[in-house]
PDB file of N, CA and C in Angstrom:
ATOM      1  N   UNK A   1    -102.152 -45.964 -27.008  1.00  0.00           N
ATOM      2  CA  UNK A   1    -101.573 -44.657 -27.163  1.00  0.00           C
ATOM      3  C   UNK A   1    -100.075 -44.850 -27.381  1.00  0.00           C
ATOM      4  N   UNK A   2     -99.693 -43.803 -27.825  1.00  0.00           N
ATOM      5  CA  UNK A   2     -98.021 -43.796 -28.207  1.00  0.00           C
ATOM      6  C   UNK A   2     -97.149 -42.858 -28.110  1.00  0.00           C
ATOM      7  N   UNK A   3     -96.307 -43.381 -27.546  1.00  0.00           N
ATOM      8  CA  UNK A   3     -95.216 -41.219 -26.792  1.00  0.00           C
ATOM      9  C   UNK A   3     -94.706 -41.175 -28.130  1.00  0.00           C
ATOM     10  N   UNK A   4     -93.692 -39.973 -28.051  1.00  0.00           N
ATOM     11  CA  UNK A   4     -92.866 -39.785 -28.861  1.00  0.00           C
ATOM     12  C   UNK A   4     -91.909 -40.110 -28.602  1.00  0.00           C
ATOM     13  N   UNK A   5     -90.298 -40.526 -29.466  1.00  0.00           N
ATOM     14  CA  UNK A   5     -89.665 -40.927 -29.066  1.00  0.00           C
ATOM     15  C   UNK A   5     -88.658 -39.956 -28.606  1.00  0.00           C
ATOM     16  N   UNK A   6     -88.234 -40.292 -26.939  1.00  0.00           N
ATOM     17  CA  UNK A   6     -87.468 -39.690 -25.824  1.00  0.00           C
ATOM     18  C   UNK A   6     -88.068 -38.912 -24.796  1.00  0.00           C
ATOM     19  N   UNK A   7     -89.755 -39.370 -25.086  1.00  0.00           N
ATOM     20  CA  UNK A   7     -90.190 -38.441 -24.054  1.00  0.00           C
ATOM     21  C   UNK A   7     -90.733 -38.822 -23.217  1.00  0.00           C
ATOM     22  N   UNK A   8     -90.409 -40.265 -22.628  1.00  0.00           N
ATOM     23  CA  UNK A   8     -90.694 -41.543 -21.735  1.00  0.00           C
ATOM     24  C   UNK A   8     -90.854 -40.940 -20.523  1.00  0.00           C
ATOM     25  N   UNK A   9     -89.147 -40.225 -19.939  1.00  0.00           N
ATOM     26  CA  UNK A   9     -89.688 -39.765 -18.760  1.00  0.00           C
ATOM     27  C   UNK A   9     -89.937 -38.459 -18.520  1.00  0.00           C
ATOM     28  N   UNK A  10     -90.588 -37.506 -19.588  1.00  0.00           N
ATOM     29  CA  UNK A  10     -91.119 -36.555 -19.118  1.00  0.00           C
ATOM     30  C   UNK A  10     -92.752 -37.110 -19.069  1.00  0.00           C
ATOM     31  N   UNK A  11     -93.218 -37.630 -20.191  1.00  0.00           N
ATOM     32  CA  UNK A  11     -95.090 -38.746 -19.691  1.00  0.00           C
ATOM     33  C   UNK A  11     -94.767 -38.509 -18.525  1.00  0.00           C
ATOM     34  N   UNK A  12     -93.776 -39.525 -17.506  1.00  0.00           N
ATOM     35  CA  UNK A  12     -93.934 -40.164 -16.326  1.00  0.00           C
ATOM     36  C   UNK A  12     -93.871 -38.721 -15.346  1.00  0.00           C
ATOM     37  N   UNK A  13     -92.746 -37.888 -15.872  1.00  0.00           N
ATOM     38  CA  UNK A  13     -92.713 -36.825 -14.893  1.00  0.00           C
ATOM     39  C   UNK A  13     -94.107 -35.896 -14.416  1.00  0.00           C
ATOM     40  N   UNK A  14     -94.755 -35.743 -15.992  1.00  0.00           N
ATOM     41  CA  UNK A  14     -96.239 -35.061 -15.735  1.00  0.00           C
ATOM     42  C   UNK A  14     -97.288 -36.039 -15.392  1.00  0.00           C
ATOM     43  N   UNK A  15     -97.527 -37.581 -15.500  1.00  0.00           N
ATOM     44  CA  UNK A  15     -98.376 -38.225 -14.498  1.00  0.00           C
ATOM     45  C   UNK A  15     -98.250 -38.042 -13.047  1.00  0.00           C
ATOM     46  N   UNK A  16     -96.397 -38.048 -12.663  1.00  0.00           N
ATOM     47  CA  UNK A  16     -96.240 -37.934 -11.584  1.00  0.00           C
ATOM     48  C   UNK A  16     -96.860 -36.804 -10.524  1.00  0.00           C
ATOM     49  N   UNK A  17     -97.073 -35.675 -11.371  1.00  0.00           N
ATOM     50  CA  UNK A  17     -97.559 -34.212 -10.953  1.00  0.00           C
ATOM     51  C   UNK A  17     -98.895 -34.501 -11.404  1.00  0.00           C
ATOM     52  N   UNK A  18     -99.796 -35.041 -11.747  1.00  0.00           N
ATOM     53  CA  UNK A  18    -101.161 -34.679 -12.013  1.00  0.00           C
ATOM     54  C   UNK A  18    -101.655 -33.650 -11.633  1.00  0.00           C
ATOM     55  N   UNK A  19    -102.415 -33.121 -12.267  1.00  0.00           N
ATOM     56  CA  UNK A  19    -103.297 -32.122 -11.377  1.00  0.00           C
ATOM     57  C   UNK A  19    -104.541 -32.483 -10.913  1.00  0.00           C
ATOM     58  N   UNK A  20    -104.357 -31.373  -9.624  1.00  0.00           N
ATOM     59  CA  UNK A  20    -105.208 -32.264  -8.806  1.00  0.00           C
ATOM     60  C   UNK A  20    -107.035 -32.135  -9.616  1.00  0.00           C
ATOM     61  N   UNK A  21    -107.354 -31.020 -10.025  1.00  0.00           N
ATOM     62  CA  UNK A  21    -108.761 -30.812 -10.336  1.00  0.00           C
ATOM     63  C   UNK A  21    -108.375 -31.897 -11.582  1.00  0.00           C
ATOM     64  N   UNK A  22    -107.701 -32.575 -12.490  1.00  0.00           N
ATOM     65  CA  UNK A  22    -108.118 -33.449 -13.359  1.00  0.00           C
ATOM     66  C   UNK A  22    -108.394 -35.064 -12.954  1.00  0.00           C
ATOM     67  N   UNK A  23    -107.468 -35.057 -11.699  1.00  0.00           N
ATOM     68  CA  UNK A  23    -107.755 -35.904 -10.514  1.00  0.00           C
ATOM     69  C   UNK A  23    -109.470 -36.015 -10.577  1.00  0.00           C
ATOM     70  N   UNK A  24    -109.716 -35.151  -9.562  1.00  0.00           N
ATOM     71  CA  UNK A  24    -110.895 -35.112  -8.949  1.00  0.00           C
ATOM     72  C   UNK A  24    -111.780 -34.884 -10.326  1.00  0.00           C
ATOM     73  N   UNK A  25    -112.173 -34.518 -11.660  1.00  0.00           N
ATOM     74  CA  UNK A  25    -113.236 -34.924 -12.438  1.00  0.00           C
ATOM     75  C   UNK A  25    -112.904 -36.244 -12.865  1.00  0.00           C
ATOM     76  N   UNK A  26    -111.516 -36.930 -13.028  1.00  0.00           N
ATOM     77  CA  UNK A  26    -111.954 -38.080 -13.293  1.00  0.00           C
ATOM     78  C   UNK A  26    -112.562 -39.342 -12.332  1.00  0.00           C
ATOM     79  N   UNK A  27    -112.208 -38.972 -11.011  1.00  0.00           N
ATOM     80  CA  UNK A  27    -113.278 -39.879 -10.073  1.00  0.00           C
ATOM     81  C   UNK A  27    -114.496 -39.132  -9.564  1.00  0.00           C
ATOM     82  N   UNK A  28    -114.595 -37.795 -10.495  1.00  0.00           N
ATOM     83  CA  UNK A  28    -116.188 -37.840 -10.171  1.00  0.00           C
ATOM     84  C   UNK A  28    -117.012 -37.949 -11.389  1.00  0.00           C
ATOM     85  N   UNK A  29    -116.204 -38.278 -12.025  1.00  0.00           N
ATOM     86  CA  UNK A  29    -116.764 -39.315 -13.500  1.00  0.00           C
ATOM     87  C   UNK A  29    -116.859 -40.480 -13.392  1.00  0.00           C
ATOM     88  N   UNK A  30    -116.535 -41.353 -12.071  1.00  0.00           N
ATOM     89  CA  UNK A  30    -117.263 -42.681 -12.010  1.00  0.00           C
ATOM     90  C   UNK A  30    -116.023 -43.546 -12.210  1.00  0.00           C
ATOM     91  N   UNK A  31    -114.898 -42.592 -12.661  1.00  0.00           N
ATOM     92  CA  UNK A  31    -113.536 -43.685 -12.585  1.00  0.00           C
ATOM     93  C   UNK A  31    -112.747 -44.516 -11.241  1.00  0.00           C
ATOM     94  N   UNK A  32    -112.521 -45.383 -10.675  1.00  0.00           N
ATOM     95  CA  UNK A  32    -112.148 -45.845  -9.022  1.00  0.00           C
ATOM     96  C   UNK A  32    -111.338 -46.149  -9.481  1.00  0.00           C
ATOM     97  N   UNK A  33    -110.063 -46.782 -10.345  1.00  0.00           N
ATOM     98  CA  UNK A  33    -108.983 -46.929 -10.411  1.00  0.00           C
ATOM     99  C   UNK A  33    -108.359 -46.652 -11.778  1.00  0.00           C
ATOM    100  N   UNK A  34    -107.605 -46.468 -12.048  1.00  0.00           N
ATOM    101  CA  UNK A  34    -106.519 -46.079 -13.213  1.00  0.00           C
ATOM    102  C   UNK A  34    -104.926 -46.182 -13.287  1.00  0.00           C
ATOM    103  N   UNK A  35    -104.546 -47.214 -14.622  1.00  0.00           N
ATOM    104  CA  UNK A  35    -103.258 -47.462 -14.584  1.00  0.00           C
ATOM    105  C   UNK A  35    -102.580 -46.901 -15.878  1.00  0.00           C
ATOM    106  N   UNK A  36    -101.460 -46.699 -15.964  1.00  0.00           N
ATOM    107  CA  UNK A  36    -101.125 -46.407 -17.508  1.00  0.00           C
ATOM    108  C   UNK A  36     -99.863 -47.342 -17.165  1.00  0.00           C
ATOM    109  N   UNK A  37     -99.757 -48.481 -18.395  1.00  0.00           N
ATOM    110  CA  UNK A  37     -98.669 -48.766 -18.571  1.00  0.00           C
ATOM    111  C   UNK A  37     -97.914 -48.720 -20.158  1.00  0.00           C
ATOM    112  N   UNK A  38     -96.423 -48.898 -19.868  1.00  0.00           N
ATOM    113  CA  UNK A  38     -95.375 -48.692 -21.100  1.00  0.00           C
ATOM    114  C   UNK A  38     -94.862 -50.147 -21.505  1.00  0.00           C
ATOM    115  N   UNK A  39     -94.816 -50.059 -22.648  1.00  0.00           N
ATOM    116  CA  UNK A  39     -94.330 -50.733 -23.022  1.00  0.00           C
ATOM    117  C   UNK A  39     -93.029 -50.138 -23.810  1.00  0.00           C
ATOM    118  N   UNK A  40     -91.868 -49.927 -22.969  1.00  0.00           N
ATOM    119  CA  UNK A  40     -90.673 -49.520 -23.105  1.00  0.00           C
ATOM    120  C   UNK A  40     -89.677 -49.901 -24.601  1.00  0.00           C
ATOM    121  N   UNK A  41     -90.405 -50.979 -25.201  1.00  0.00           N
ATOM    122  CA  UNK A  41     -89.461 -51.528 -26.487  1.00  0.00           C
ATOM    123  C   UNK A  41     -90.375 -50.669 -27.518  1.00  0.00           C
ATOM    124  N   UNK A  42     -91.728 -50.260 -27.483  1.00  0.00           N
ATOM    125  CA  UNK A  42     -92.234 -49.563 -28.721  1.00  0.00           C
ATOM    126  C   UNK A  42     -93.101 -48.431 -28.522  1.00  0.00           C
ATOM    127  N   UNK A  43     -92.415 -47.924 -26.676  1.00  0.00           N
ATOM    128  CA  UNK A  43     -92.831 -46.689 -26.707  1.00  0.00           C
ATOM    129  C   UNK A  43     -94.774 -46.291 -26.601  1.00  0.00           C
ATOM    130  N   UNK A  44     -95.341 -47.462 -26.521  1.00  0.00           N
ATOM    131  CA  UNK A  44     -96.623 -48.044 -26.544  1.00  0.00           C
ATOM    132  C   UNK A  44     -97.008 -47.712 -25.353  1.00  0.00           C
ATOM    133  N   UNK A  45     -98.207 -47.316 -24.966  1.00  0.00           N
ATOM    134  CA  UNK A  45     -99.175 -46.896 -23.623  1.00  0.00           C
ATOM    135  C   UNK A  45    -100.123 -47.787 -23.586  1.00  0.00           C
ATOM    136  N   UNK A  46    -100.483 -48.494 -22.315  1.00  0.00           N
ATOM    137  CA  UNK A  46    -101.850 -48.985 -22.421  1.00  0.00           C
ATOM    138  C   UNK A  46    -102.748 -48.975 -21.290  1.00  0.00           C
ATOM    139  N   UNK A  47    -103.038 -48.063 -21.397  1.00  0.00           N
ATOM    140  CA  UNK A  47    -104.146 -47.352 -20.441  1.00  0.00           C
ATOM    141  C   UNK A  47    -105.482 -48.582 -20.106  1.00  0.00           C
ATOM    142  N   UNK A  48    -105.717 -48.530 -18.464  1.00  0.00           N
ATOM    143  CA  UNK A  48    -106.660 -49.819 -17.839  1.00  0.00           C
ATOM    144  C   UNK A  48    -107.267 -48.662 -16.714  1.00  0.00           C
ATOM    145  N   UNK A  49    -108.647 -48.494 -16.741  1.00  0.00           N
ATOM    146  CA  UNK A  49    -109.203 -48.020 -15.947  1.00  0.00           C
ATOM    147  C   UNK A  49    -110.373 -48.864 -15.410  1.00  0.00           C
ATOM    148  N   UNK A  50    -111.308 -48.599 -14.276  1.00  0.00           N
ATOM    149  CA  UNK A  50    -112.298 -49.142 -14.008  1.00  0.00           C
ATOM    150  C   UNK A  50    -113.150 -48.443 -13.534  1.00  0.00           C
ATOM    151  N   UNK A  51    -114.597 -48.225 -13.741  1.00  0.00           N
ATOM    152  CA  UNK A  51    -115.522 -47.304 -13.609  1.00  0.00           C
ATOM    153  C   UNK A  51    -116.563 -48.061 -12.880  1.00  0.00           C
ATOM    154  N   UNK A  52    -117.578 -47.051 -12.105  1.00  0.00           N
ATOM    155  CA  UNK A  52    -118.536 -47.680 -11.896  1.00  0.00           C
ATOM    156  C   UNK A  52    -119.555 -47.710 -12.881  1.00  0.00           C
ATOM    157  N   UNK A  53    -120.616 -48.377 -12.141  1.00  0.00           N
ATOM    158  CA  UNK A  53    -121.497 -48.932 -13.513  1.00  0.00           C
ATOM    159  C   UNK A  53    -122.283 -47.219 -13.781  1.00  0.00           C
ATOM    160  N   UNK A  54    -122.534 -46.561 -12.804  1.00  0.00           N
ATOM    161  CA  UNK A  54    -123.307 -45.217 -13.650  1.00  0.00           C
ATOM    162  C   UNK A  54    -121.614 -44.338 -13.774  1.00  0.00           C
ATOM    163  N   UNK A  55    -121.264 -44.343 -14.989  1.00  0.00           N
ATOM    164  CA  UNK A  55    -120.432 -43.512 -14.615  1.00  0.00           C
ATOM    165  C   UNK A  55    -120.765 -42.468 -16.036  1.00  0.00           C
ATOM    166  N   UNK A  56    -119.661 -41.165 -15.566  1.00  0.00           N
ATOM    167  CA  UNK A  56    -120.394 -40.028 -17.137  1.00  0.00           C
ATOM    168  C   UNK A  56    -118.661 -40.102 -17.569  1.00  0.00           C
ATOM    169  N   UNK A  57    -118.030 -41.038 -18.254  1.00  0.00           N
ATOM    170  CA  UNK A  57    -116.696 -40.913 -19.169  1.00  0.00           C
ATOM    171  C   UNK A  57    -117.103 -40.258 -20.431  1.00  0.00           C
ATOM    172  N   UNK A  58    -118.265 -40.524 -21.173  1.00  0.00           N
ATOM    173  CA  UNK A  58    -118.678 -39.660 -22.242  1.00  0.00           C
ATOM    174  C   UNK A  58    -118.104 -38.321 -22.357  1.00  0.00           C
ATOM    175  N   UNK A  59    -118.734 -37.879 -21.106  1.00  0.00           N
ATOM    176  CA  UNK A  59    -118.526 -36.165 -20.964  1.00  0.00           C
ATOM    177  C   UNK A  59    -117.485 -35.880 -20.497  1.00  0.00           C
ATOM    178  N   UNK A  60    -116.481 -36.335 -20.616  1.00  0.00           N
ATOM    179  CA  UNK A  60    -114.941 -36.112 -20.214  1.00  0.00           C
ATOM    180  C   UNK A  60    -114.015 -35.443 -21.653  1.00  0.00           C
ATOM    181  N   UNK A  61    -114.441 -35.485 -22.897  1.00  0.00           N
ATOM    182  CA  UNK A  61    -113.600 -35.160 -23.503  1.00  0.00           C
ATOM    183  C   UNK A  61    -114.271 -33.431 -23.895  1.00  0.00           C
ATOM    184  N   UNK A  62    -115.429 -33.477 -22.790  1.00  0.00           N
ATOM    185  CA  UNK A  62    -115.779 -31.683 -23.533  1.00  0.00           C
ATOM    186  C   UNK A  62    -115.511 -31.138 -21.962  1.00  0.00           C
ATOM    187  N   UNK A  63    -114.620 -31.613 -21.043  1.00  0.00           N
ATOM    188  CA  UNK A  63    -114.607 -30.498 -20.325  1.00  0.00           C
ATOM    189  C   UNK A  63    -113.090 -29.816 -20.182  1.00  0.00           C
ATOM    190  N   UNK A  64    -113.331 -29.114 -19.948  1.00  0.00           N
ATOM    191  CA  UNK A  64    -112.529 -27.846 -19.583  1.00  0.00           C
ATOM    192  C   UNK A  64    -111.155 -28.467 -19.411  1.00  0.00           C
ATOM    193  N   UNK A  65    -110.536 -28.714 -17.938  1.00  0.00           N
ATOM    194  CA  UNK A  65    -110.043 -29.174 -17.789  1.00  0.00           C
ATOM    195  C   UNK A  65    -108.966 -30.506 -18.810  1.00  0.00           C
ATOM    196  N   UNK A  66    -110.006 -31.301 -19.469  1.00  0.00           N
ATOM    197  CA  UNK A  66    -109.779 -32.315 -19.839  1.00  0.00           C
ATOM    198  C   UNK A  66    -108.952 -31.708 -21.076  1.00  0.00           C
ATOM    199  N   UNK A  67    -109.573 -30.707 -22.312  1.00  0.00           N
ATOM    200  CA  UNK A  67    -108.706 -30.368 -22.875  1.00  0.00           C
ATOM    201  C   UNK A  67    -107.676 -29.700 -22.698  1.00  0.00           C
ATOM    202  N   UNK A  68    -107.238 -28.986 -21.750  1.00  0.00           N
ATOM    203  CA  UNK A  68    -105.981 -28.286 -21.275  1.00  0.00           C
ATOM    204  C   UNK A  68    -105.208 -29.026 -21.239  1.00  0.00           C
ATOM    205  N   UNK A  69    -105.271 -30.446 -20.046  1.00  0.00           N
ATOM    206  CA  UNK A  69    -104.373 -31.932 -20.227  1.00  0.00           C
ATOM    207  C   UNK A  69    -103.970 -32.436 -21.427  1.00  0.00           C
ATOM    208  N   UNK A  70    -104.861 -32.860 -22.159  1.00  0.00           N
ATOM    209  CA  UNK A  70    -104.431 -32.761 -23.468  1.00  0.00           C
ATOM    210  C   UNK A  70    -103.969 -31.570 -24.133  1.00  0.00           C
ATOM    211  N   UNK A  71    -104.006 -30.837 -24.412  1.00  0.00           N
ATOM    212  CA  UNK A  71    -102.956 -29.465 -24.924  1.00  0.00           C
ATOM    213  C   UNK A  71    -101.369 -29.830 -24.298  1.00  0.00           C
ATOM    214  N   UNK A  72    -101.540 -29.888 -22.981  1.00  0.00           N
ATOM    215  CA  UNK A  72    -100.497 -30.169 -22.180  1.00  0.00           C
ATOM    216  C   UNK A  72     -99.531 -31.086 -22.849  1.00  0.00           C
ATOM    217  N   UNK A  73    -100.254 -32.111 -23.005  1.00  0.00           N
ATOM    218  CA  UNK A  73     -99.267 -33.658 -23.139  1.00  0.00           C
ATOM    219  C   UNK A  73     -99.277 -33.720 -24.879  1.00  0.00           C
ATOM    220  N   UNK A  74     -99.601 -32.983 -25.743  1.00  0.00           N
ATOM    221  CA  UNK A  74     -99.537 -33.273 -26.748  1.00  0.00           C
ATOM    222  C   UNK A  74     -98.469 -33.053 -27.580  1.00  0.00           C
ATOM    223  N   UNK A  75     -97.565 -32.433 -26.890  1.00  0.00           N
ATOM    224  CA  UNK A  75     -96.008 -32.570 -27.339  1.00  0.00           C
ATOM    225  C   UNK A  75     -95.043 -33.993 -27.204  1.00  0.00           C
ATOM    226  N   UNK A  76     -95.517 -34.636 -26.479  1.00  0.00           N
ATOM    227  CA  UNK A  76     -95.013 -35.653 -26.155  1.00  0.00           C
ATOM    228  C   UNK A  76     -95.017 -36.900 -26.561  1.00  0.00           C
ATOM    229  N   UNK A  77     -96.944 -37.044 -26.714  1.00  0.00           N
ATOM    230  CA  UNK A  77     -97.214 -37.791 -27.545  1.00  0.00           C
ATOM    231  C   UNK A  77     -97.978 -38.042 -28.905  1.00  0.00           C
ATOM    232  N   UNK A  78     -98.628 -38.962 -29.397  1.00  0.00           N
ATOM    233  CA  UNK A  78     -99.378 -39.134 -31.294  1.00  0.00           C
ATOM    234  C   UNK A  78    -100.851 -38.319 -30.450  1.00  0.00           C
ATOM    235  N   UNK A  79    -101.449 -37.721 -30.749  1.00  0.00           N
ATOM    236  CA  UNK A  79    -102.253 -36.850 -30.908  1.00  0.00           C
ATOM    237  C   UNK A  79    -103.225 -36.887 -32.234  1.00  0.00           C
ATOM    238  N   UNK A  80    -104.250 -36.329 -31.911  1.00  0.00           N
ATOM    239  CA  UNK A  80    -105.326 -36.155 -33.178  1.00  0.00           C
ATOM    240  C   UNK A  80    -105.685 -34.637 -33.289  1.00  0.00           C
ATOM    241  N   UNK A  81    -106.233 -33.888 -34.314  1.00  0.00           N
ATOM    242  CA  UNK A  81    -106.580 -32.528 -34.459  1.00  0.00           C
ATOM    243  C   UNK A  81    -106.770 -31.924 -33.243  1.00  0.00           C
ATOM    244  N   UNK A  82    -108.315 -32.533 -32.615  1.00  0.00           N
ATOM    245  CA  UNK A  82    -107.963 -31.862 -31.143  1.00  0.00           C
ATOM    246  C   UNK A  82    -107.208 -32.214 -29.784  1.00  0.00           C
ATOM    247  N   UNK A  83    -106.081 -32.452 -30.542  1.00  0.00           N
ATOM    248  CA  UNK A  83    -105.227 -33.175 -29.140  1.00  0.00           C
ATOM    249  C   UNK A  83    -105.722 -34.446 -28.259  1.00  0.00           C
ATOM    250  N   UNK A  84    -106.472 -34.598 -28.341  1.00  0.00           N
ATOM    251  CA  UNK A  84    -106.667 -35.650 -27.925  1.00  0.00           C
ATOM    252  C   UNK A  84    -106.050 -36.992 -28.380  1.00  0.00           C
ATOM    253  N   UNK A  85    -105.366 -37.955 -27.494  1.00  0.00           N
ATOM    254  CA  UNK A  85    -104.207 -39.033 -27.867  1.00  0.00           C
ATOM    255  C   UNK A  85    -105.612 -39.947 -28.903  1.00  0.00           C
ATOM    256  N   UNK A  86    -104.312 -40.266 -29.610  1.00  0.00           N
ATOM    257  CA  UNK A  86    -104.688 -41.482 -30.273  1.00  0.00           C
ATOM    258  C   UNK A  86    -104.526 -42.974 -29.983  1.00  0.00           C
ATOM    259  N   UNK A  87    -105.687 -43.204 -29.897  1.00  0.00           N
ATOM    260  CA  UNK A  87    -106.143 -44.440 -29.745  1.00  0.00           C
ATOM    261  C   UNK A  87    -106.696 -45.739 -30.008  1.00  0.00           C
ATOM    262  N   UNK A  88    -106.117 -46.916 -30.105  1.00  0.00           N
ATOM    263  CA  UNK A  88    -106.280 -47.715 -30.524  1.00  0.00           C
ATOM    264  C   UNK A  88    -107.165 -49.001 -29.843  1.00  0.00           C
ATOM    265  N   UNK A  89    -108.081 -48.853 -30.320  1.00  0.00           N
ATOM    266  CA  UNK A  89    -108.764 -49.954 -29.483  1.00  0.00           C
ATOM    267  C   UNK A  89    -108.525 -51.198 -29.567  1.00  0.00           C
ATOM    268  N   UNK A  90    -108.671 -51.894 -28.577  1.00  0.00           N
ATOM    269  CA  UNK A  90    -107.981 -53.434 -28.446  1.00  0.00           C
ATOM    270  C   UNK A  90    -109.613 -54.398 -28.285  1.00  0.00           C
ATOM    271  N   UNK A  91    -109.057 -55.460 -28.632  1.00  0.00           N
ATOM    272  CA  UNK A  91    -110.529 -56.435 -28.540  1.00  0.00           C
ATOM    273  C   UNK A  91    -109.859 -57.667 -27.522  1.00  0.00           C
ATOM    274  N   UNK A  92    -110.639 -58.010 -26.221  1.00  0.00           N
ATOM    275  CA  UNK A  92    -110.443 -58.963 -25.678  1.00  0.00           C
ATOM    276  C   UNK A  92    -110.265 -60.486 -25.968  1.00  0.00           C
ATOM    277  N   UNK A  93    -109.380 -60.634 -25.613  1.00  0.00           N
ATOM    278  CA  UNK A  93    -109.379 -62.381 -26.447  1.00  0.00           C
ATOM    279  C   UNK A  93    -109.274 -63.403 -25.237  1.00  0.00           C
ATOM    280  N   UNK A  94    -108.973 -62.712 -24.241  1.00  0.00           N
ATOM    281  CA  UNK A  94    -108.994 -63.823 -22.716  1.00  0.00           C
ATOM    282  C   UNK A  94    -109.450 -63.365 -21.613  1.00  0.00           C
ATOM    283  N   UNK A  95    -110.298 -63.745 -20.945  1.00  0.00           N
ATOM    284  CA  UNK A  95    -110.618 -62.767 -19.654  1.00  0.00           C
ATOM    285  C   UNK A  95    -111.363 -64.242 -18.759  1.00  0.00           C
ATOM    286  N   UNK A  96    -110.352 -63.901 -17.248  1.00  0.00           N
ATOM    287  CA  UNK A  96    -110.677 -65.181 -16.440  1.00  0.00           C
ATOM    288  C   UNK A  96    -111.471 -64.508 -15.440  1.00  0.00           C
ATOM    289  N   UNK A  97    -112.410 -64.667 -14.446  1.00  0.00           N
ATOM    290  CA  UNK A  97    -112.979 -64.209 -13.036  1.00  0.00           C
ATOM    291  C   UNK A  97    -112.633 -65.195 -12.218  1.00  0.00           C
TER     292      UNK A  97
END
């Protein structure tokens, strides 16, 4: 994902405030941890979550809630028609246990 440029710490200001009901559907979507990090030289997001194995993330982009957040943050950052951030998927190239 990708902010716009100068709007570094308002992202951080509205993560800082989450709301709480977007809170609570995303760990009752099976999510147990979630990080967003910046990459401050290109303005770059890279979002790391971890789910359990039944989890419903599918059904996260038709609820309620979920699009309001996005409406919300879509001033800030690259966005698609329905607000929803754009995203770039990454392919693993190293992973140790």
């Amino acid at each position: 994902m990708r902010l716009n440029k100068g709007c570094r710490d308002e992202y951080i200001r509205r993560h800082d405030a989450i709301w709480p009901d977007l809170a609570a559907l995303l760990k009752d979507a099976g999510v147990s941890d979630y990080s967003i990090y910046l990459d401050a030289d290109t303005d770059t997001l890279f979002g790391v979550l971890w789910c359990k194995d039944t989890h419903a993330l599918e059904a996260l982009p038709e609820a309620e809630i979920m699009q309001r957040w996005w409406a919300h943050m879509a001033d800030i950052m690259e966005v698609n028609p329905d607000n929803s951030p754009v995203v770039t998927p990454l392919n693993r190239v190293f992973h140790l246990e």
